[in-house]
N, C-alpha and C. Protein backbone atom coordinates (compact mmCIF):
# COMPACT_ATOMS: atom_id res chain seq x y z
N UNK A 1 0.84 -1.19 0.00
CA UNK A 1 0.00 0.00 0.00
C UNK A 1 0.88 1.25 0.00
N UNK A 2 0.84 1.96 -0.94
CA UNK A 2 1.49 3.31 -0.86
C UNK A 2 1.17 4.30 0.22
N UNK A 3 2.18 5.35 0.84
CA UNK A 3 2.00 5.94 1.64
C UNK A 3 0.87 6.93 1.83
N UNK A 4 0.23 7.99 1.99
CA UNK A 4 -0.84 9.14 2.09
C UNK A 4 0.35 10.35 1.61
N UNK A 5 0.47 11.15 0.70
CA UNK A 5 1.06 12.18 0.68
C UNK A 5 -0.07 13.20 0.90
N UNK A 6 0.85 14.61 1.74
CA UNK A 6 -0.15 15.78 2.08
C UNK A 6 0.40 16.97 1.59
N UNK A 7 -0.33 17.71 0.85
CA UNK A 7 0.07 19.28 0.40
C UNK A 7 -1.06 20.05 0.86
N UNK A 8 -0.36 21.47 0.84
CA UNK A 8 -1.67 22.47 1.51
C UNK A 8 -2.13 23.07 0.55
N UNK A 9 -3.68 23.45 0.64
CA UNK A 9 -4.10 24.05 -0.49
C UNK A 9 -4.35 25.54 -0.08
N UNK A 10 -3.95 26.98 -0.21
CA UNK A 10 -4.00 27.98 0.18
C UNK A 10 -5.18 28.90 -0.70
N UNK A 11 -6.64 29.49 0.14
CA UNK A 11 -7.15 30.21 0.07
C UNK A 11 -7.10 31.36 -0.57
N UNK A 12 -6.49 32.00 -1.18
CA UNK A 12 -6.18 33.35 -1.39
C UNK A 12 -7.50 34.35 -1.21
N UNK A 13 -8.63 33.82 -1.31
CA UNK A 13 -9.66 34.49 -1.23
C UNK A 13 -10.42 34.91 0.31
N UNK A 14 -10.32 33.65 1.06
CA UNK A 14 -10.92 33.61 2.67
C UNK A 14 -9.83 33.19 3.77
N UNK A 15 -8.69 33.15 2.65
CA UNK A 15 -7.32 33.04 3.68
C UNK A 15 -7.06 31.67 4.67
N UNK A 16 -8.15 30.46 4.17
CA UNK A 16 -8.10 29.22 4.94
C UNK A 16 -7.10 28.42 3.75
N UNK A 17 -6.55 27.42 5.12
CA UNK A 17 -5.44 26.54 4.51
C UNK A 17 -5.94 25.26 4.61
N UNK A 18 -6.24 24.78 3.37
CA UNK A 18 -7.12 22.99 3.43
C UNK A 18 -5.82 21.93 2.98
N UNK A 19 -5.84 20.63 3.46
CA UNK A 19 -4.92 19.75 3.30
C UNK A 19 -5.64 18.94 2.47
N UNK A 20 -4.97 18.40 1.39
CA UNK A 20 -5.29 18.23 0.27
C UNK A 20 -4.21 16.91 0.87
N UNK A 21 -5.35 15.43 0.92
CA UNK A 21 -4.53 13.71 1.05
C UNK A 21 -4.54 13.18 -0.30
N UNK A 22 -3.22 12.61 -0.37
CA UNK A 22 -3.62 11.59 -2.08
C UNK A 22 -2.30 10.48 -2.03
N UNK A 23 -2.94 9.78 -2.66
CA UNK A 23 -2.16 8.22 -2.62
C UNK A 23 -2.10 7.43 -3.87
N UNK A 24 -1.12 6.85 -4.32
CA UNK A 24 -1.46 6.33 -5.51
C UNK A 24 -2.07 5.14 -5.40
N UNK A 25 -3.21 4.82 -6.64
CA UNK A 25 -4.05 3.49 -6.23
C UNK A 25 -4.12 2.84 -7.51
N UNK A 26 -3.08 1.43 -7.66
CA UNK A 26 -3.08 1.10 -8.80
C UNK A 26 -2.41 2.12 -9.77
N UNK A 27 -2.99 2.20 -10.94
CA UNK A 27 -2.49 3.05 -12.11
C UNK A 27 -2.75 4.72 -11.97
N UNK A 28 -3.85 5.33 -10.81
CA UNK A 28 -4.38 6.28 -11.06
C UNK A 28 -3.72 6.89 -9.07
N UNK A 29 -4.12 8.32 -9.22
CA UNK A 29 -3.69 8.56 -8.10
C UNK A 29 -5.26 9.09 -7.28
N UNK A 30 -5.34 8.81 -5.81
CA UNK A 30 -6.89 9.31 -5.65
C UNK A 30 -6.59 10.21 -4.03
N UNK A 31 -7.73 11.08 -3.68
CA UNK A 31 -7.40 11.99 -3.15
C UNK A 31 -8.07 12.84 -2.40
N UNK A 32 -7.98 13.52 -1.23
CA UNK A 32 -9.49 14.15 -0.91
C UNK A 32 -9.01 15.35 0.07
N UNK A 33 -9.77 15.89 0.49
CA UNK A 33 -9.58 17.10 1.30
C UNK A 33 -10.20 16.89 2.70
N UNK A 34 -9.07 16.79 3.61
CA UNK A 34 -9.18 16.38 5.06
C UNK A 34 -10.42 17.25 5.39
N UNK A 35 -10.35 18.57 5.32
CA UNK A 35 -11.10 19.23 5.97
C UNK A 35 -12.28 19.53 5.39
N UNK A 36 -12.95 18.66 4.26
CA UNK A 36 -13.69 18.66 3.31
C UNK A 36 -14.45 17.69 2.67
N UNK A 37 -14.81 16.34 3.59
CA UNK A 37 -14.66 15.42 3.05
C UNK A 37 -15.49 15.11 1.83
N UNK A 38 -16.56 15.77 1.59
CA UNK A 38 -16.99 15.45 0.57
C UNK A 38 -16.43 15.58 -0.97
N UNK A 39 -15.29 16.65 -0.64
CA UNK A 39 -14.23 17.06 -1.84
C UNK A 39 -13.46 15.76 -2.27
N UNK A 40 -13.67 14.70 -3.38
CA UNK A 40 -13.02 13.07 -3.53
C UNK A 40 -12.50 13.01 -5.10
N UNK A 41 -11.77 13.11 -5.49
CA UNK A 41 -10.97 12.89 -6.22
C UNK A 41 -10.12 11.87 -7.29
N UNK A 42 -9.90 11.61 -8.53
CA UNK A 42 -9.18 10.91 -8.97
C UNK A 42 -8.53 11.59 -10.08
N UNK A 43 -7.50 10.82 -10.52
CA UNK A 43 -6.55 11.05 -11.65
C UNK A 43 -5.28 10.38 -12.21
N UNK A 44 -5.14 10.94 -13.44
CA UNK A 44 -3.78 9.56 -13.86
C UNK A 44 -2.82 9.92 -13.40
N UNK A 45 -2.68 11.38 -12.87
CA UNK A 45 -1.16 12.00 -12.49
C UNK A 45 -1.02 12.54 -11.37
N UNK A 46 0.05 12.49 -10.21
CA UNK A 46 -0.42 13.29 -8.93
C UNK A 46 -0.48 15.28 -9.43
N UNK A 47 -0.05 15.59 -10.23
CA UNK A 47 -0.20 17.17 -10.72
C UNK A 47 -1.31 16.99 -11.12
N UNK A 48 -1.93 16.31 -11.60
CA UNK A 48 -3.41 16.52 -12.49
C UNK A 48 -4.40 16.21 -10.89
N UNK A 49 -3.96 15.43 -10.17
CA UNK A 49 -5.14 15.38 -8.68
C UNK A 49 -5.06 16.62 -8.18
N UNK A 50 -3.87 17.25 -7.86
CA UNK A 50 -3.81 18.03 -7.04
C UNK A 50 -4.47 19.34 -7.46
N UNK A 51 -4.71 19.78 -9.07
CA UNK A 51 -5.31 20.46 -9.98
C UNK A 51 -6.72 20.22 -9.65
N UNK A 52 -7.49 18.76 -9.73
CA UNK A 52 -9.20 18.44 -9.75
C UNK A 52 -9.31 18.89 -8.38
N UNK A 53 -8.21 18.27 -7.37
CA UNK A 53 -8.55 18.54 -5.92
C UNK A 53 -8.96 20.26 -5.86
N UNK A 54 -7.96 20.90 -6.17
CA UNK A 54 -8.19 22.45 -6.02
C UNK A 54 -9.68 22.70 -6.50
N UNK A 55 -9.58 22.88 -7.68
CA UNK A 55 -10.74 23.23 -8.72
C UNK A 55 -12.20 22.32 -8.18
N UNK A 56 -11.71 21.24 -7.65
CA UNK A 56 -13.18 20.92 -7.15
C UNK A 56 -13.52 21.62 -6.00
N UNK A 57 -12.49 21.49 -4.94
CA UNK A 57 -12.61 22.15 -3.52
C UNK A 57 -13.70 23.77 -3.81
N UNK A 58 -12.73 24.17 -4.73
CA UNK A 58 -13.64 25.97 -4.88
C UNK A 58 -14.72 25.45 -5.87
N UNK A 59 -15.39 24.65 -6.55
CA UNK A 59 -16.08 24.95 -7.21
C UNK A 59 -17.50 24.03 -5.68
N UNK A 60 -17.10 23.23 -5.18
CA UNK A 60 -17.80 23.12 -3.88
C UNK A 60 -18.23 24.14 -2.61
N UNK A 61 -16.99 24.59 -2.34
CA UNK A 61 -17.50 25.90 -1.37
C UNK A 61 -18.14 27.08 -1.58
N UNK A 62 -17.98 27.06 -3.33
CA UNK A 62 -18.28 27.92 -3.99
C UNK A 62 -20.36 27.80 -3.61
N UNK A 63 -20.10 26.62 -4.29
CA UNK A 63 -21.78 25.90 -4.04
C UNK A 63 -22.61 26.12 -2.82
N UNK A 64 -21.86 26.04 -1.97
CA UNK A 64 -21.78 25.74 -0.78
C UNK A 64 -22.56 27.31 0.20
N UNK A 65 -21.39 28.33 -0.26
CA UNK A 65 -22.27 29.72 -0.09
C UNK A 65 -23.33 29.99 -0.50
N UNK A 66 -23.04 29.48 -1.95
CA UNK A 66 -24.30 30.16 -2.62
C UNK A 66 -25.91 29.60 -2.03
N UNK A 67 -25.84 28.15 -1.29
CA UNK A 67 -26.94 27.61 -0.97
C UNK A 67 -27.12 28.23 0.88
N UNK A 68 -26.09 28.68 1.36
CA UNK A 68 -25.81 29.23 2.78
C UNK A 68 -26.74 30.41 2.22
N UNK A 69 -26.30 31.27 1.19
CA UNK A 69 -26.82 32.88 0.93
C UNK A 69 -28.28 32.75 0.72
N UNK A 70 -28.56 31.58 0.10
CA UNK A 70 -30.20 31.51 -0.24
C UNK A 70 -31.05 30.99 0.82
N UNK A 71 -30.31 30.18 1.60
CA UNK A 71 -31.38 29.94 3.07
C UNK A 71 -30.89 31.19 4.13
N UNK A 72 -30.26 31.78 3.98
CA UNK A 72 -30.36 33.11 4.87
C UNK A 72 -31.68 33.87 4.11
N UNK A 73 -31.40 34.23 2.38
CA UNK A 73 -32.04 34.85 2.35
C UNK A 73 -33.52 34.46 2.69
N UNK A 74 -33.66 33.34 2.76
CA UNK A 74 -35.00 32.73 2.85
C UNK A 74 -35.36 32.86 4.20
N UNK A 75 -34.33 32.45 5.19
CA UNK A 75 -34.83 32.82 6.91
C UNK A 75 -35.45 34.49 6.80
N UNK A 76 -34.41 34.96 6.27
CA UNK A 76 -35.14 36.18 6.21
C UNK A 76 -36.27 36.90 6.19
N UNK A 77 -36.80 36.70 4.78
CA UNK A 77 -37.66 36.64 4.19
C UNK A 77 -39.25 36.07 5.15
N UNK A 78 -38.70 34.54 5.82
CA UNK A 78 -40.25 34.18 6.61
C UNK A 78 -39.62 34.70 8.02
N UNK A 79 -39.16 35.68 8.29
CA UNK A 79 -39.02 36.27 9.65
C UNK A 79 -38.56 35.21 10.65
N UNK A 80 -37.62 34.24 10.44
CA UNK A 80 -37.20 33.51 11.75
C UNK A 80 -35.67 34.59 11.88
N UNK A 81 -35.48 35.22 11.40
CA UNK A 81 -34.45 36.93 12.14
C UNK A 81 -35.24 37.52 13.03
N UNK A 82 -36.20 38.08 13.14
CA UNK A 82 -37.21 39.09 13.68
C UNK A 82 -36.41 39.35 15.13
N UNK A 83 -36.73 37.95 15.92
CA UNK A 83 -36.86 37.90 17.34
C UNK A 83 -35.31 38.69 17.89
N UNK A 84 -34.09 37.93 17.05
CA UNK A 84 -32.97 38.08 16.99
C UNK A 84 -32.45 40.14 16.86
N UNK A 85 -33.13 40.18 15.74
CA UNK A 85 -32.99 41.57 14.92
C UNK A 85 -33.29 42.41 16.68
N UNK A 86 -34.74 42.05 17.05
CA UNK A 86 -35.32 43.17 18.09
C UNK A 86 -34.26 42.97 19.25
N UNK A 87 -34.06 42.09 19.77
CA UNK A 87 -33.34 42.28 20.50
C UNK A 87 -31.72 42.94 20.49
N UNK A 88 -31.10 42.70 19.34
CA UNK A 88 -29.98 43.49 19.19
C UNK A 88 -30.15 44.74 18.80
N UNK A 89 -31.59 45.29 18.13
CA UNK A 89 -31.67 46.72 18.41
C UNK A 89 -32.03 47.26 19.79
N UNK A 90 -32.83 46.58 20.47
CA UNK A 90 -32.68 46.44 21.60
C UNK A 90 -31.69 47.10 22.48
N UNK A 91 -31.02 45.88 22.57
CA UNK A 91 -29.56 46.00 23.21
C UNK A 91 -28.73 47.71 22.35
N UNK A 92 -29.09 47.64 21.20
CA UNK A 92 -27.98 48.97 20.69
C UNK A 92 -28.95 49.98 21.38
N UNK A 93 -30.08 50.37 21.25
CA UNK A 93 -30.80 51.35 22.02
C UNK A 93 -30.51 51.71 23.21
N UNK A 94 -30.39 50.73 23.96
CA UNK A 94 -29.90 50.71 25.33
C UNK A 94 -28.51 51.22 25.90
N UNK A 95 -27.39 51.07 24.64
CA UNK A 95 -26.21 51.18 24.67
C UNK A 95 -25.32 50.37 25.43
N UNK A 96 -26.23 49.40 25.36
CA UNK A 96 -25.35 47.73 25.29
C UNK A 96 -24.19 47.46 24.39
N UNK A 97 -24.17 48.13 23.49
CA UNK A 97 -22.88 47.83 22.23
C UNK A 97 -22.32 48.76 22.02
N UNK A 98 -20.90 48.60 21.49
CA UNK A 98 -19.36 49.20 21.46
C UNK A 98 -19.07 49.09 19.84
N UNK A 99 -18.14 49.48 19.42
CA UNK A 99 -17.89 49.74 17.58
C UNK A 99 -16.85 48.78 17.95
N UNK A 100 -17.10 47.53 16.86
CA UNK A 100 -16.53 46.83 16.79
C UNK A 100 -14.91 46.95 17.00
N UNK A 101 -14.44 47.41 16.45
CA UNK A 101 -13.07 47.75 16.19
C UNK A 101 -12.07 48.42 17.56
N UNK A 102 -13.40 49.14 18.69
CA UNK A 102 -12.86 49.44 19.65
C UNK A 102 -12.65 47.98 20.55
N UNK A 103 -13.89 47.43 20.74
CA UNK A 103 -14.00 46.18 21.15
C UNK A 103 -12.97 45.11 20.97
N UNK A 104 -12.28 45.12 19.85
CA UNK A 104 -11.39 44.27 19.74
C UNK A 104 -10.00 44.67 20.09
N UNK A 105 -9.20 45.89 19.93
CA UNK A 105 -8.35 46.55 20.35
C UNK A 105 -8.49 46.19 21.83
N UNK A 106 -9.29 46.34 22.47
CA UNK A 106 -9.28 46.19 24.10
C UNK A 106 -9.00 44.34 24.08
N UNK A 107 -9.44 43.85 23.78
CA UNK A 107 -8.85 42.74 23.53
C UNK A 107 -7.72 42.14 23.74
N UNK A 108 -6.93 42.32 22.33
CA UNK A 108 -5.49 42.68 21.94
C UNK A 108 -4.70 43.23 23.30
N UNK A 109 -5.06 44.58 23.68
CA UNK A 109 -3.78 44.80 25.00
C UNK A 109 -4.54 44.30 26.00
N UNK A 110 -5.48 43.30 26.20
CA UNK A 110 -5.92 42.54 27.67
C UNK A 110 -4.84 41.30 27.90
N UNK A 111 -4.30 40.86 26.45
CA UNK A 111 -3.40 39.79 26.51
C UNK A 111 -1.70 39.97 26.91
């Protein structure tokens, strides 16, 4: 049985680093994304896996938002936000909340 080789696959877009597993099996090399499992793979060459691996990975997460963006927009839409929404205006009315950016700076020098 051939070993598991691992390369990283780098984000440039959301800045996450996915590990991209592949092994040769028989004549072809096969392959998948640890942190992804549904991302599965084959090919005759380990450069040509590591190519489907990529290109599938983004054309999946890709999918992946786009069906995240449409059931948001859809929660939306039948008001399961509402309850959520009032209360964080709520809370901002009240002056329960800070600008993000200050909030996190205090952070930073708490450590």
């Amino acid at each position: 049985m051939d070993r598991i080789q691992t390369f990283k696959i780098h984000d440039v877009e959301d800045g996450e680093i996915y590990t991209a597993k592949m092994k040769k099996n028989g004549k072809k090399w096969i392959g998948w994304i640890q942190e992804y499992p549904k991302v599965k793979c084959e090919a005759d060459t380990q450069d040509a896996l590591l190519e489907t691996l990529e290109n599938t990975l983004y054309q999946t997460l890709e999918a992946d938002w786009q069906a995240w963006d449409k059931q948001l927009e859809a929660d939306v839409k039948a008001g399961k936000l509402d309850a959520t929404l009032k209360r964080v205006s709520a809370d901002f009315h009240a002056g329960k909340c800070e600008d993000l950016a200050v909030f996190l700076s205090k952070k930073v020098t708490e450590k």
